[in-house]
Protein backbone atom coordinates (compact mmCIF):
# COMPACT_ATOMS: atom_id res chain seq x y z
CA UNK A 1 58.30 30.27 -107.72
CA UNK A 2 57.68 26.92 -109.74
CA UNK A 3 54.16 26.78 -108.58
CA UNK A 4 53.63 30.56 -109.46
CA UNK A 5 55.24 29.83 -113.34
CA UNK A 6 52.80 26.44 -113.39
CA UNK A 7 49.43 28.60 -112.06
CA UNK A 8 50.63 31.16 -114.46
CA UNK A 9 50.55 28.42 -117.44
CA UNK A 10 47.17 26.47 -115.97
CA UNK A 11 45.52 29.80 -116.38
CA UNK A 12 46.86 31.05 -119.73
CA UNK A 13 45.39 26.89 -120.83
CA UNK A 14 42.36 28.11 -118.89
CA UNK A 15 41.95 30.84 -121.27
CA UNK A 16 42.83 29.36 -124.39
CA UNK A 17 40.30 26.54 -124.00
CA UNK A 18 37.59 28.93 -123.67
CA UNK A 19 38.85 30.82 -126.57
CA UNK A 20 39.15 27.82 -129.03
CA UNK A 21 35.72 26.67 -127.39
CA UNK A 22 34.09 30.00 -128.64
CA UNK A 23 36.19 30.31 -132.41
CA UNK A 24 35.48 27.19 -132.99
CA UNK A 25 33.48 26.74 -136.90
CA UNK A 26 32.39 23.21 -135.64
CA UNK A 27 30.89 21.68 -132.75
CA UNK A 28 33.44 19.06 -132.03
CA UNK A 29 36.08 22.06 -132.01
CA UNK A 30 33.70 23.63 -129.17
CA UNK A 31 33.82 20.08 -127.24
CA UNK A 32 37.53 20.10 -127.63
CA UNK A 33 38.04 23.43 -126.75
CA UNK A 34 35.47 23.41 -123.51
CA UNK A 35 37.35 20.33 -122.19
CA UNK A 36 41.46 21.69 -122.78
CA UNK A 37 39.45 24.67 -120.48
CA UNK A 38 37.91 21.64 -117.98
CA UNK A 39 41.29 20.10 -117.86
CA UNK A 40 43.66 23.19 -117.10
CA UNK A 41 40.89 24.40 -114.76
CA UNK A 42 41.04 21.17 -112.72
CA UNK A 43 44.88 21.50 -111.17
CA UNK A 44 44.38 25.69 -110.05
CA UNK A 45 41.20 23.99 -107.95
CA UNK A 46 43.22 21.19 -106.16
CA UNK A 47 45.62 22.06 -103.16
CA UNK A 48 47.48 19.52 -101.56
CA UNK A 49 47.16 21.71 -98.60
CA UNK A 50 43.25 22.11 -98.25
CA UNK A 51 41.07 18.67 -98.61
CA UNK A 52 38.26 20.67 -99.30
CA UNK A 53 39.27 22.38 -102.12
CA UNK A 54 40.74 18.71 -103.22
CA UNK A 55 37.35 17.42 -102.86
CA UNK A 56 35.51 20.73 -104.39
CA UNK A 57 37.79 20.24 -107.52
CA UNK A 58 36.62 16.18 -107.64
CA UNK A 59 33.42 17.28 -107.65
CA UNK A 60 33.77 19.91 -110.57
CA UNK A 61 35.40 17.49 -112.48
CA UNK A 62 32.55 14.88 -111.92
CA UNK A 63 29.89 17.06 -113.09
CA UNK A 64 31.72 19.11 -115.99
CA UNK A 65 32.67 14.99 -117.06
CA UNK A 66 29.09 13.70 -117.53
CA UNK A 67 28.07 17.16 -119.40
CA UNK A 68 30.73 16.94 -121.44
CA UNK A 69 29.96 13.18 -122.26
CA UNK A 70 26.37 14.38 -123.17
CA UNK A 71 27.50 17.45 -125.15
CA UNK A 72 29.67 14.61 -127.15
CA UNK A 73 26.83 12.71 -127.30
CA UNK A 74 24.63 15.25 -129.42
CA UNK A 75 27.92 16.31 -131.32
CA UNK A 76 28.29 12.51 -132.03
CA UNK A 77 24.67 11.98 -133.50
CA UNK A 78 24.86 15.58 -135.59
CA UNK A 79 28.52 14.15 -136.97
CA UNK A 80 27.27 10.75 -137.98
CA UNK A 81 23.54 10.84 -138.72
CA UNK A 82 22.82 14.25 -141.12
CA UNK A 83 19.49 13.84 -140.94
CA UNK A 84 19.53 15.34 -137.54
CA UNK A 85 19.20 18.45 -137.09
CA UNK A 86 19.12 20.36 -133.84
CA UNK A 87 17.67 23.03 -135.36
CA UNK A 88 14.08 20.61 -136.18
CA UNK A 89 14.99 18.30 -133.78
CA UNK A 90 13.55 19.66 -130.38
CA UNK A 91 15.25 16.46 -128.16
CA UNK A 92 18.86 16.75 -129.40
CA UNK A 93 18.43 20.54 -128.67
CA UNK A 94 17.09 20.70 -125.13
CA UNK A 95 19.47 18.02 -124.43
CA UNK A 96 22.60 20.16 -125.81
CA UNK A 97 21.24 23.08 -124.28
CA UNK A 98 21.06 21.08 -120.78
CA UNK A 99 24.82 20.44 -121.37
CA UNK A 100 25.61 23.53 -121.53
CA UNK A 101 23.48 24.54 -118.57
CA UNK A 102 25.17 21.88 -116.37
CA UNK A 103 28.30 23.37 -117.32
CA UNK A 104 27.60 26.48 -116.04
CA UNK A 105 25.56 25.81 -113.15
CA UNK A 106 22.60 27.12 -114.35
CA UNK A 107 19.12 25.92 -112.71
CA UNK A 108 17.89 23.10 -112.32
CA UNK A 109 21.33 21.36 -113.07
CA UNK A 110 22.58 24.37 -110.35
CA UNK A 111 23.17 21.60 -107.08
CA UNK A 112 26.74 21.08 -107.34
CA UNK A 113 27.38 25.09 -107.99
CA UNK A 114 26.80 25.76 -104.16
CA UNK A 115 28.58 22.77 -102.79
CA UNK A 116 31.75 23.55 -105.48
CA UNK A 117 32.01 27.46 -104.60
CA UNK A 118 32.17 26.46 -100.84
CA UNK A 119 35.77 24.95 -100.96
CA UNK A 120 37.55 27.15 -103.20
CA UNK A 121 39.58 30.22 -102.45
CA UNK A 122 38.38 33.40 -103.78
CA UNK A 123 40.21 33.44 -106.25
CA UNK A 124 39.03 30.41 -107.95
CA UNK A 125 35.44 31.29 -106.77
CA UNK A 126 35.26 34.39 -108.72
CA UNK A 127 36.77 32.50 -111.74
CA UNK A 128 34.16 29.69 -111.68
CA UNK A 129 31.72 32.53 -111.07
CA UNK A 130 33.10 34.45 -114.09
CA UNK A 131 35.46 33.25 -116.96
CA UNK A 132 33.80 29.55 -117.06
CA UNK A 133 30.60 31.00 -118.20
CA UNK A 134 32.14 32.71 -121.10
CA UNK A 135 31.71 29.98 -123.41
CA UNK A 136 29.37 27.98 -122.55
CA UNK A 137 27.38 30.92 -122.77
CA UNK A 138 27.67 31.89 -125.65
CA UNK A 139 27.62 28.28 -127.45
CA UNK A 140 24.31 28.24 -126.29
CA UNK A 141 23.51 31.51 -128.04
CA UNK A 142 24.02 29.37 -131.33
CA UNK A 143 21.43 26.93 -130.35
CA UNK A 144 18.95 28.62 -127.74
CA UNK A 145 16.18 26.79 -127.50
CA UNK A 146 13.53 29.57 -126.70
CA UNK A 147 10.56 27.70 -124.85
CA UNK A 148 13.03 25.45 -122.70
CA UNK A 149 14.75 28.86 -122.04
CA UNK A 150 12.06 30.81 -120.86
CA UNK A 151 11.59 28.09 -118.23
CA UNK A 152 15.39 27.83 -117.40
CA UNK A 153 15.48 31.78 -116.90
CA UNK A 154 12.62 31.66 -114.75
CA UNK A 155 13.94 28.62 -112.51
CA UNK A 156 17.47 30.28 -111.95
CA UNK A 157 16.20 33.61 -110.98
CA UNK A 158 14.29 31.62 -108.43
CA UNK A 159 16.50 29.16 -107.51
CA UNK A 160 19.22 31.90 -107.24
CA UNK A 161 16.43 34.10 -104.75
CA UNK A 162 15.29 31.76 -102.61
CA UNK A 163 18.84 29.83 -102.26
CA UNK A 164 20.45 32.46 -100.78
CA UNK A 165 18.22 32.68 -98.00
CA UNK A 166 19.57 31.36 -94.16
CA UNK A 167 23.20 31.24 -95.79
CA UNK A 168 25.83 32.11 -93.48
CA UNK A 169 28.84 31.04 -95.73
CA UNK A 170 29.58 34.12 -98.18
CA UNK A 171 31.00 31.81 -100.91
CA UNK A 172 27.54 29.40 -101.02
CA UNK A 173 25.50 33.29 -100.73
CA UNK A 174 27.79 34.37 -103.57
CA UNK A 175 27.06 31.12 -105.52
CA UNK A 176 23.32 31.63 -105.34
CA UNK A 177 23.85 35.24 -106.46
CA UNK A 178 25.77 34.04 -109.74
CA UNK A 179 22.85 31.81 -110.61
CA UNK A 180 20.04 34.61 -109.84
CA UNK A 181 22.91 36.23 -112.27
CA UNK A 182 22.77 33.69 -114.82
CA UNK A 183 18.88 33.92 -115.49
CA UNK A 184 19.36 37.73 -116.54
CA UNK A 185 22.18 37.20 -118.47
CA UNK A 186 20.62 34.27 -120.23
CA UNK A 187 17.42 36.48 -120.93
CA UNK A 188 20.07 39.25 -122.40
CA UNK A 189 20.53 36.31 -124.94
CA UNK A 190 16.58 36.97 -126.16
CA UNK A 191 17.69 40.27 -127.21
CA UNK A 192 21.34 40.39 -128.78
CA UNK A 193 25.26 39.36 -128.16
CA UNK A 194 25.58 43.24 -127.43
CA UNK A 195 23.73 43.47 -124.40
CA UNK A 196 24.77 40.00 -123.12
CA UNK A 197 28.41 41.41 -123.18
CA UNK A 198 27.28 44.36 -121.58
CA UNK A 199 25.33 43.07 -118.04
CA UNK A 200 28.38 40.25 -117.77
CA UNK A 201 31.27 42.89 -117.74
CA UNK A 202 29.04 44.88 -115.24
CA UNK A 203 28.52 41.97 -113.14
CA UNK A 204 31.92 40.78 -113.47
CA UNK A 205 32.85 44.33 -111.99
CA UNK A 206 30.62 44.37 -109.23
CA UNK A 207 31.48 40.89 -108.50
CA UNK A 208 34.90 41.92 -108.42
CA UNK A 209 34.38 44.85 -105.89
CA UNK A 210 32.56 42.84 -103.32
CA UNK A 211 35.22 39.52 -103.56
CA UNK A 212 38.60 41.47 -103.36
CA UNK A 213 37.12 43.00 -100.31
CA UNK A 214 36.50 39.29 -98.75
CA UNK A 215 39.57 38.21 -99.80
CA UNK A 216 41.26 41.46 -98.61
CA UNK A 217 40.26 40.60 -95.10
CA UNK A 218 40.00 37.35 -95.25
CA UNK A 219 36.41 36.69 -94.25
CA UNK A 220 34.46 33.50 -95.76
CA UNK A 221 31.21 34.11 -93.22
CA UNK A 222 28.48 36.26 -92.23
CA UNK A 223 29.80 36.37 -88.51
CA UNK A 224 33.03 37.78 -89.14
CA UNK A 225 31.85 40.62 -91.03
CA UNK A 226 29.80 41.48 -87.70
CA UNK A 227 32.73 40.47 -85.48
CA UNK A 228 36.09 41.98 -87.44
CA UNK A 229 34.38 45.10 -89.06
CA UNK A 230 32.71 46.20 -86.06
CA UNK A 231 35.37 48.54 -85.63
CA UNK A 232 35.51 49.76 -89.23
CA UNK A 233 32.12 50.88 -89.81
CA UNK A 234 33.53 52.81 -93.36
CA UNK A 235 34.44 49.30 -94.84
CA UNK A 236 31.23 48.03 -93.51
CA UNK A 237 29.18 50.47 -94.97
CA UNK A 238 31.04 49.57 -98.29
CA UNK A 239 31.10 46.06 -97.82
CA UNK A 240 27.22 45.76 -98.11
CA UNK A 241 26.69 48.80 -100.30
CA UNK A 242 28.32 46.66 -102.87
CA UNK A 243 26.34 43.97 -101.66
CA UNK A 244 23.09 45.68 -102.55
CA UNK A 245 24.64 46.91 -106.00
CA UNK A 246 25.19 43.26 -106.88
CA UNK A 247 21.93 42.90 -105.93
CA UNK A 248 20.71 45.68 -108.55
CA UNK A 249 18.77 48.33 -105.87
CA UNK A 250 18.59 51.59 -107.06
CA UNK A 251 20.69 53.79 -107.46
CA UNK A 252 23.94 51.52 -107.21
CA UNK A 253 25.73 50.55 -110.63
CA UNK A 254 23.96 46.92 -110.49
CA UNK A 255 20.46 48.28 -111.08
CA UNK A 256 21.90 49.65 -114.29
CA UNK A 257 22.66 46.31 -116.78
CA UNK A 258 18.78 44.97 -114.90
CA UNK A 259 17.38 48.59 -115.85
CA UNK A 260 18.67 47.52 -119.70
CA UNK A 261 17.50 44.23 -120.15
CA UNK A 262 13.73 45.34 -118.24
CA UNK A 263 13.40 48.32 -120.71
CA UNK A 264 14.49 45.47 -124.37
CA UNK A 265 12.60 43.05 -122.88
CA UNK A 266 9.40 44.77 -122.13
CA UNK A 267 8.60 45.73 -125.93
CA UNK A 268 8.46 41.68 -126.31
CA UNK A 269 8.20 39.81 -123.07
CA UNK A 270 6.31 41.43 -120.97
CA UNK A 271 5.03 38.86 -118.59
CA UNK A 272 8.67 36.90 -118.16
CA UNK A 273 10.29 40.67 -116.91
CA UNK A 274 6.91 41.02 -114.42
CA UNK A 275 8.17 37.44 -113.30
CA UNK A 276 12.14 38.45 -113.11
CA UNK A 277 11.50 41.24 -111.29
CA UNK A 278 9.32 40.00 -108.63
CA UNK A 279 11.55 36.78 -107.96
CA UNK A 280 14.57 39.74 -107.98
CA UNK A 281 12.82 41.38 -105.11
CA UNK A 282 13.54 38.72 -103.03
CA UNK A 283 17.29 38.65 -103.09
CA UNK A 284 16.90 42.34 -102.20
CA UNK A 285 14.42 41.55 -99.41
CA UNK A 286 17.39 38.98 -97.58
CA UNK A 287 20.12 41.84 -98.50
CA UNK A 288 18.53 44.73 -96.90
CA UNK A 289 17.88 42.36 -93.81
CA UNK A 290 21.15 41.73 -93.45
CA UNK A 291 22.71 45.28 -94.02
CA UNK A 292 20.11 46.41 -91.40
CA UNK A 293 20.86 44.04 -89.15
CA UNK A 294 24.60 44.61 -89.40
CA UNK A 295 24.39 48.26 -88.85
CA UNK A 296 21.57 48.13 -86.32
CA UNK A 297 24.28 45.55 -83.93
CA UNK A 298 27.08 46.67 -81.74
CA UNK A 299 25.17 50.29 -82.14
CA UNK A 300 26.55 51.57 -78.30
CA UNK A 301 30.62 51.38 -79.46
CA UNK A 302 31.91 54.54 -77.89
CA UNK A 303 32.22 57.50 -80.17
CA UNK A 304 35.94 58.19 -79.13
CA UNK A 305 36.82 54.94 -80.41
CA UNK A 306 39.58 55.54 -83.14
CA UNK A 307 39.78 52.39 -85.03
CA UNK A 308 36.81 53.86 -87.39
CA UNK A 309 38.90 53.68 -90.37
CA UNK A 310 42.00 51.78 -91.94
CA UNK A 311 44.12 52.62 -95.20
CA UNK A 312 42.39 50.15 -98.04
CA UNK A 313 43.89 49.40 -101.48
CA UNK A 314 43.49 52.26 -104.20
CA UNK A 315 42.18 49.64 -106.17
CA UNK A 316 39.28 48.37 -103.78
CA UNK A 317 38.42 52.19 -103.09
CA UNK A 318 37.99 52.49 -106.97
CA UNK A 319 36.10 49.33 -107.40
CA UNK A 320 33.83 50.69 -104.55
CA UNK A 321 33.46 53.72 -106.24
CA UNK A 322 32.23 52.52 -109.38
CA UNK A 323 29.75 49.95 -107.77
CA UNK A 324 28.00 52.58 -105.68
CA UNK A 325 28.24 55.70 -108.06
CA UNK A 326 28.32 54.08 -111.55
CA UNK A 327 25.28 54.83 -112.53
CA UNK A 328 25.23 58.38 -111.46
CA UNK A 329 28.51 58.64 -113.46
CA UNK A 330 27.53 56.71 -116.46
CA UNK A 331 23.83 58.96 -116.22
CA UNK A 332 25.96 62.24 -116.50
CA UNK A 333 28.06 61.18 -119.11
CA UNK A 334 25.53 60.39 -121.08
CA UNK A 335 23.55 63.88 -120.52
CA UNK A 336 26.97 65.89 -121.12
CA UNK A 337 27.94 64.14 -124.55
């Protein structure tokens, strides 16, 4: 019960960091803020009872350390020297946007993201792949650097593509999908606030959908899925239907915050959405292969074999719902009113 109450207080921290990180009228009230969130986040990583969580959490701590020492470093130099400016000075602003980057694993400063996200629980993972990029995210919408942004959009979305390629753990797969993630959502930023918050509570949903059902049946790898579903070809068939939602195929919910941010960003950037959505394609290309192959294995089980189905949460069938038929719902909504 004790370590429920102190989880329960960690997290509520958690929160309140990010909030006072994002309220914040001054920059050193965003450092403070960013590190009460680094500092609460810290214990809910470490258990006692897993060394590799232990040793994930040591190395989120590293890394969050030296960009918060470099974030304090450009807040230092605005504080004493007003002369500076990030605004005219191009240096101090890639270098606080890089902060900011590290912080949220965006790439290039994405190598400890993978290696983080494979020790947790899932429950931390989808955390770290959620709520921690709330305010870093939008701090940097204060100060986005637009050429060093175009490149950082265009090097996640590829890092995030190719990355996820010959993965076999489903937390390092799910890591490189949250950075593929981050170069949308950071080219939402080009447009407005509005449609930033818009693609992250989608992908926060679909996330959602596809990590209660991994933490629901406790599977953390590609092989289970073939070996402990085979019987359960329903959940299955959900399982990597929200898969390729998260991946944003047509006509799942996930193509719908992508179909958004193609159509704004087309009127001005034509040539970085040709780019997004061909690097896109390839996360697609390795989730199709591995839906077919999933469905095309174990293809002679007996047809009198009951086991087809079990009783899932009402909340899981919901979430399912909503990542598979979202946009046909959302679409008719929008025709009726």
């Amino acid at each position: 019960m004790f370590n429920n109450l102190t989880n329960f207080m960690f997290l509520m921290i958690l929160m309140m960091g990010s909030i006072i990180a994002i309220s914040s009228n001054s920059w050193l009230g965003a450092w403070m803020g960013l590190e009460i969130n680094l500092l609460s986040f810290i214990p809910l990583l470490s258990n006692l009872k897993n060394l590799t969580a232990t040793e994930s959490s040591m190395k989120y701590f590293i890394v969050q350390a030296l960009a918060s020492t470099t974030l304090l470093f450009v807040v230092l130099m605005l504080c004493f020297n007003p002369s500076f400016s990030y605004e005219y000075n191009n240096y101090l602003n890639i270098i606080l946007n890089s902060a900011l980057l590290m912080k949220m694993g965006a790439a290039p400063f994405h190598s400890w993201f993978p290696e983080v996200m494979e020790g947790l629980s899932w429950i931390m993972s989808f955390i770290l792949m959620t709520w921690q990029k709330i305010a870093p995210m939008l701090l940097i919408s204060y100060c986005l650097f637009y050429e060093f942004i175009y490149f950082i959009i265009i090097a996640s979305i590829f890092i995030g593509s190719v990355g996820g390629f010959n993965q076999t753990n489903l937390r390092s797969l799910m890591a490189y999908s949250s950075i593929n993630h981050l170069g949308w959502m950071l080219s939402s930023l080009l447009i407005s606030l509005t449609y930033w918050t818009i693609y992250f509570i989608f992908y926060t949903i679909l996330s959602l959908s596809i990590i209660y059902m991994f933490f629901y049946f406790n599977i953390f790898y590609f092989s289970q899925i073939f070996s402990h579903l085979n019987n359960f070809p329903v959940i299955k068939f959900s399982m990597f239907c929200n898969f390729l939602s998260l991946g944003g195929l047509p006509p799942f919910t996930g193509f719908l915050p992508k179909w958004i941010i193609i159509q704004n960003l087309s009127m001005s950037y034509m040539s970085l959405v040709s780019i997004m959505v061909v690097l896109t394609l390839i996360t697609l290309f390795f989730y199709i292969r591995l839906t077919y192959s999933a469905f095309m294995m174990y293809t002679t089980q007996p047809i009198w074999n009951k086991l087809w189905f079990i009783n899932m949460p009402k909340s899981m069938i919901l979430l399912t719902f909503f990542s598979t038929s979202g946009l046909f719902t959302i679409s008719m909504i929008y025709l009726i009113f």
